[in-house]
Protein backbone atom coordinates (compact mmCIF):
# COMPACT_ATOMS: atom_id res chain seq x y z
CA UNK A 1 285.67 94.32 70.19
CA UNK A 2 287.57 91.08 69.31
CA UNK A 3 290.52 90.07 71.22
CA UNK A 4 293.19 87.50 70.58
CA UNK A 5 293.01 86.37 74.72
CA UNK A 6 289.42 86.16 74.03
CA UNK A 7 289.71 83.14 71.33
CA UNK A 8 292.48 81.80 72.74
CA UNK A 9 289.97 81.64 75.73
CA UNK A 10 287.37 80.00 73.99
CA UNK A 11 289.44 77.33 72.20
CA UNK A 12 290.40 76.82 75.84
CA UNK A 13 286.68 76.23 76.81
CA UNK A 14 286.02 74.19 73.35
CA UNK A 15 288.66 71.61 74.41
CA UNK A 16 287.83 71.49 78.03
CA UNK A 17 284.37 70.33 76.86
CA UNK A 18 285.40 68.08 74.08
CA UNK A 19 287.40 66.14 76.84
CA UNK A 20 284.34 66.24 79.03
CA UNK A 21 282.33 64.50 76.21
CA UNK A 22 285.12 61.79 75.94
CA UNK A 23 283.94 61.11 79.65
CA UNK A 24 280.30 60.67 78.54
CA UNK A 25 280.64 58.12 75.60
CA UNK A 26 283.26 56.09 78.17
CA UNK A 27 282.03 52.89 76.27
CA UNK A 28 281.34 53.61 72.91
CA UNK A 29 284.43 53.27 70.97
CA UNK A 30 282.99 54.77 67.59
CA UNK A 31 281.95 58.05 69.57
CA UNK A 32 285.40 58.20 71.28
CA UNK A 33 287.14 57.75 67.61
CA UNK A 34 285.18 60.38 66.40
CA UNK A 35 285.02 62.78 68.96
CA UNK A 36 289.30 62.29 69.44
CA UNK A 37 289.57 62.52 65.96
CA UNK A 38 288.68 66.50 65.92
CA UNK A 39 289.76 67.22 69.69
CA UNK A 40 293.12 65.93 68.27
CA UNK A 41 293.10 67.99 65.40
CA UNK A 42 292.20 70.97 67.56
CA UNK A 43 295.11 70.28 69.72
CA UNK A 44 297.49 70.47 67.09
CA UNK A 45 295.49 73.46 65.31
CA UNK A 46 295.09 75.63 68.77
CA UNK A 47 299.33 74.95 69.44
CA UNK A 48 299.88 75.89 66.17
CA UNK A 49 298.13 78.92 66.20
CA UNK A 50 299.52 80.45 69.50
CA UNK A 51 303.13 79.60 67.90
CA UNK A 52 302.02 81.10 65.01
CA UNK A 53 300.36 84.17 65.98
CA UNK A 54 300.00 84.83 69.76
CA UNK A 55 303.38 83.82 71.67
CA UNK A 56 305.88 85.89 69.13
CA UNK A 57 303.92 89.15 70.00
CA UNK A 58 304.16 87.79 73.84
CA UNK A 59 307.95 87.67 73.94
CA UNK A 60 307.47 91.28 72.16
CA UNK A 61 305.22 92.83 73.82
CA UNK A 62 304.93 91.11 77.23
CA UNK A 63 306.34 91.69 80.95
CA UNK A 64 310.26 91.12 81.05
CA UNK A 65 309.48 89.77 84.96
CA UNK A 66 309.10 92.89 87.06
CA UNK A 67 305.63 91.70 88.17
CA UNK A 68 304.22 89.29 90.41
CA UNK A 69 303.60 86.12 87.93
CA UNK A 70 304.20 82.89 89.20
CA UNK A 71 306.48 82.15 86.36
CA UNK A 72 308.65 85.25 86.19
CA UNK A 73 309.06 86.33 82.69
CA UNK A 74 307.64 85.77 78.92
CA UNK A 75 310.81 84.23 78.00
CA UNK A 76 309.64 81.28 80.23
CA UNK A 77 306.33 81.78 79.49
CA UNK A 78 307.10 80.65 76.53
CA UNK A 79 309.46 78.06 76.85
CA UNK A 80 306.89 76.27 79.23
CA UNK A 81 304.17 76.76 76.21
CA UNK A 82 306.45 75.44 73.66
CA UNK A 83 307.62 72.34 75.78
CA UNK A 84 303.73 71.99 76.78
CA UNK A 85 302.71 71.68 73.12
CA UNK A 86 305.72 69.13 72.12
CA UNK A 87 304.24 67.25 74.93
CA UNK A 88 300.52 67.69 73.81
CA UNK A 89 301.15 66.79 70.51
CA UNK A 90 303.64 63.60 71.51
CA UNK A 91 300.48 62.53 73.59
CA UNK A 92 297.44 63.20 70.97
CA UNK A 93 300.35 60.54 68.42
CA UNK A 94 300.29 58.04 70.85
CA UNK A 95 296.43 57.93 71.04
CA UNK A 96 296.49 58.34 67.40
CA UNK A 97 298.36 54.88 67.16
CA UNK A 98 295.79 52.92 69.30
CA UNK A 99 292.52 51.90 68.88
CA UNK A 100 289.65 53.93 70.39
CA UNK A 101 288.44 52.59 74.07
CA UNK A 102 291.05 50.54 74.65
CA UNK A 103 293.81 50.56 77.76
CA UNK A 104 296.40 51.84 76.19
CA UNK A 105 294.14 54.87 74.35
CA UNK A 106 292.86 55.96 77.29
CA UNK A 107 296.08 55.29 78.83
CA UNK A 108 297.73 58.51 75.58
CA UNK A 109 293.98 60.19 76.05
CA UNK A 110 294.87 60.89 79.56
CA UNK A 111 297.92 62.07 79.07
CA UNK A 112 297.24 64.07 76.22
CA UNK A 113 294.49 65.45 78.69
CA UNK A 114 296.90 66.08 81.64
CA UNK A 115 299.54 67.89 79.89
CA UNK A 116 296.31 70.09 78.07
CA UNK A 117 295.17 70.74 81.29
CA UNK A 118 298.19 72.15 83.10
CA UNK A 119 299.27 74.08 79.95
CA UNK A 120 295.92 75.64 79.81
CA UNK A 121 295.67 76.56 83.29
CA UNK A 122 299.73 77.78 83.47
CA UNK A 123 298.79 80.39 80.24
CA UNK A 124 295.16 81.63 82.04
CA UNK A 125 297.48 82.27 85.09
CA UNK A 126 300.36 83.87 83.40
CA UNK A 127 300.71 84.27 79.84
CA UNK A 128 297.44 85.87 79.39
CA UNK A 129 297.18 88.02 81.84
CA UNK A 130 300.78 89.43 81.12
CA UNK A 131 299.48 90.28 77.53
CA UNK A 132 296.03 91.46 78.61
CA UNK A 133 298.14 93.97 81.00
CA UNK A 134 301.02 95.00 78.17
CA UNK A 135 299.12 95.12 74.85
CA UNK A 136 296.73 97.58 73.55
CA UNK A 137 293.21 96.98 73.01
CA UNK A 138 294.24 97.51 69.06
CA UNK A 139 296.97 94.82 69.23
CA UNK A 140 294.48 92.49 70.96
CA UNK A 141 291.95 93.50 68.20
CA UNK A 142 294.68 93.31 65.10
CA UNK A 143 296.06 90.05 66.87
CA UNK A 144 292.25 88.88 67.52
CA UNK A 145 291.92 89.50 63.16
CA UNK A 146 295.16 87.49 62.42
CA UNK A 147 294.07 84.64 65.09
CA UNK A 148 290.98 84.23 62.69
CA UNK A 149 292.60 84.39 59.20
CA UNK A 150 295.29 81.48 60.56
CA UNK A 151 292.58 79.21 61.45
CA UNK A 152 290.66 80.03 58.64
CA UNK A 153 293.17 78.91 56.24
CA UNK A 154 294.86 75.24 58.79
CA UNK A 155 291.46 74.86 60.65
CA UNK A 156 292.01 71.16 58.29
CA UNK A 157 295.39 70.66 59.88
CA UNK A 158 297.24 70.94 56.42
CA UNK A 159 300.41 72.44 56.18
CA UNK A 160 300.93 72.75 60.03
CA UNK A 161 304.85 72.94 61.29
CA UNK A 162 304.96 70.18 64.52
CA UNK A 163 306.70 70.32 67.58
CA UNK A 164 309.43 72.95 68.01
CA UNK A 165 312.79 72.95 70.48
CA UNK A 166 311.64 75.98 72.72
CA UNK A 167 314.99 77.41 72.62
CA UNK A 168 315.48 78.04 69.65
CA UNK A 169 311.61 79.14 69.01
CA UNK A 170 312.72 81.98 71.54
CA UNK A 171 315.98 82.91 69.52
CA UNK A 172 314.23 83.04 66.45
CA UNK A 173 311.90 85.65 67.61
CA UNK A 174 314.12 87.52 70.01
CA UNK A 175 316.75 88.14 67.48
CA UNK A 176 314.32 88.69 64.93
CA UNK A 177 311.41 89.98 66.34
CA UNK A 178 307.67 90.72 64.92
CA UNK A 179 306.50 93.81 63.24
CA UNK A 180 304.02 95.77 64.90
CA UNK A 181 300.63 94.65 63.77
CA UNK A 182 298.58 97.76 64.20
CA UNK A 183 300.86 99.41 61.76
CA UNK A 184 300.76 96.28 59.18
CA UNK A 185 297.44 94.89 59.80
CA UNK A 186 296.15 91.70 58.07
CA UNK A 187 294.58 92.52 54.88
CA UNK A 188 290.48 91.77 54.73
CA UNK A 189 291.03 90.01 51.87
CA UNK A 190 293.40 87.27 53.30
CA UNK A 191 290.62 85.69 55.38
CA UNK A 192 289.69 82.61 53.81
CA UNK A 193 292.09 82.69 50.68
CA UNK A 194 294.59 81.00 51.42
């Protein structure tokens, strides 16, 4: 059965690696441009798509703090995800705006690297678990559909809304929150056509 925390998972893996390969082409600077240019754009894509689809239904659906997470509650879940991906994204420009191999890529690269890493390993520790143990298997599955049909349609980056003030990302969908997706699931036919 698909599950949102599943691809989320594997997007997780996907980068990991594409970081890794970075490693191995250390001195080829026409590799490095062309392996950065997609791990950039899946960067952006991957933040996107949890804002999008995976960290409203979080602040819905998750723990209000009454376990034992590290990090208390989903409203800080997901202002540290929020922050996280402003400073992802601030890091993947500032590569962007060098050339490939050089000091001061590498210099953004690992950056954009460290701030991946700890927000990947802060949402396997918390935010993910909290949803795995608070949403159905149906929301994960309904979730897992809409996870696919948003990537389908900005997998090229187009028409992606940037960084976000966590704040008011969390107002928006507090005072206004989603509608349940097992009772208004994504249509079959919206997969692809947008």
């Amino acid at each position: 059965m698909l599950d949102v925390c599943d691809l989320v998972l594997e997007d997780h893996h996907t980068m990991r690696r594409q970081f890794a390969l970075l490693d191995d082409c250390w001195d080829d600077p026409r590799a490095l441009g062309m392996i950065w240019k997609g791990l950039a754009r899946m960067l952006d894509v991957h933040a996107a798509c949890e804002e999008e689809v995976f960290y409203p239904y979080l602040l819905k659906y998750g723990d209000s703090g009454d376990d034992d997470s590290t990090e208390g509650d989903v409203v800080d879940e997901t202002d540290d995800a929020i922050g996280d991906h402003d400073e992802i994204r601030d890091a993947v420009a500032a590569a962007d705006k060098e050339e490939p191999g050089t000091e001061a890529w590498w210099a953004a690269v690992r950056k954009a690297r460290e701030e991946n890493d700890d927000h990947l390993a802060e949402e396997e520790h918390d935010a993910l678990p909290d949803f795995r143990r608070n949403a159905s298997v149906e929301l994960r599955a309904e979730l897992a559909l809409r996870w696919l049909d948003w990537r389908y349609a900005h997998d090229s980056g187009e028409g992606i809304t940037y960084d976000k003030d966590p704040e008011e990302y969390i107002e928006q969908y507090r005072s206004s929150p989603v509608a349940d997706p097992v009772a208004h699931p994504v249509d079959r036919s919206s997969v692809t056509a947008h």
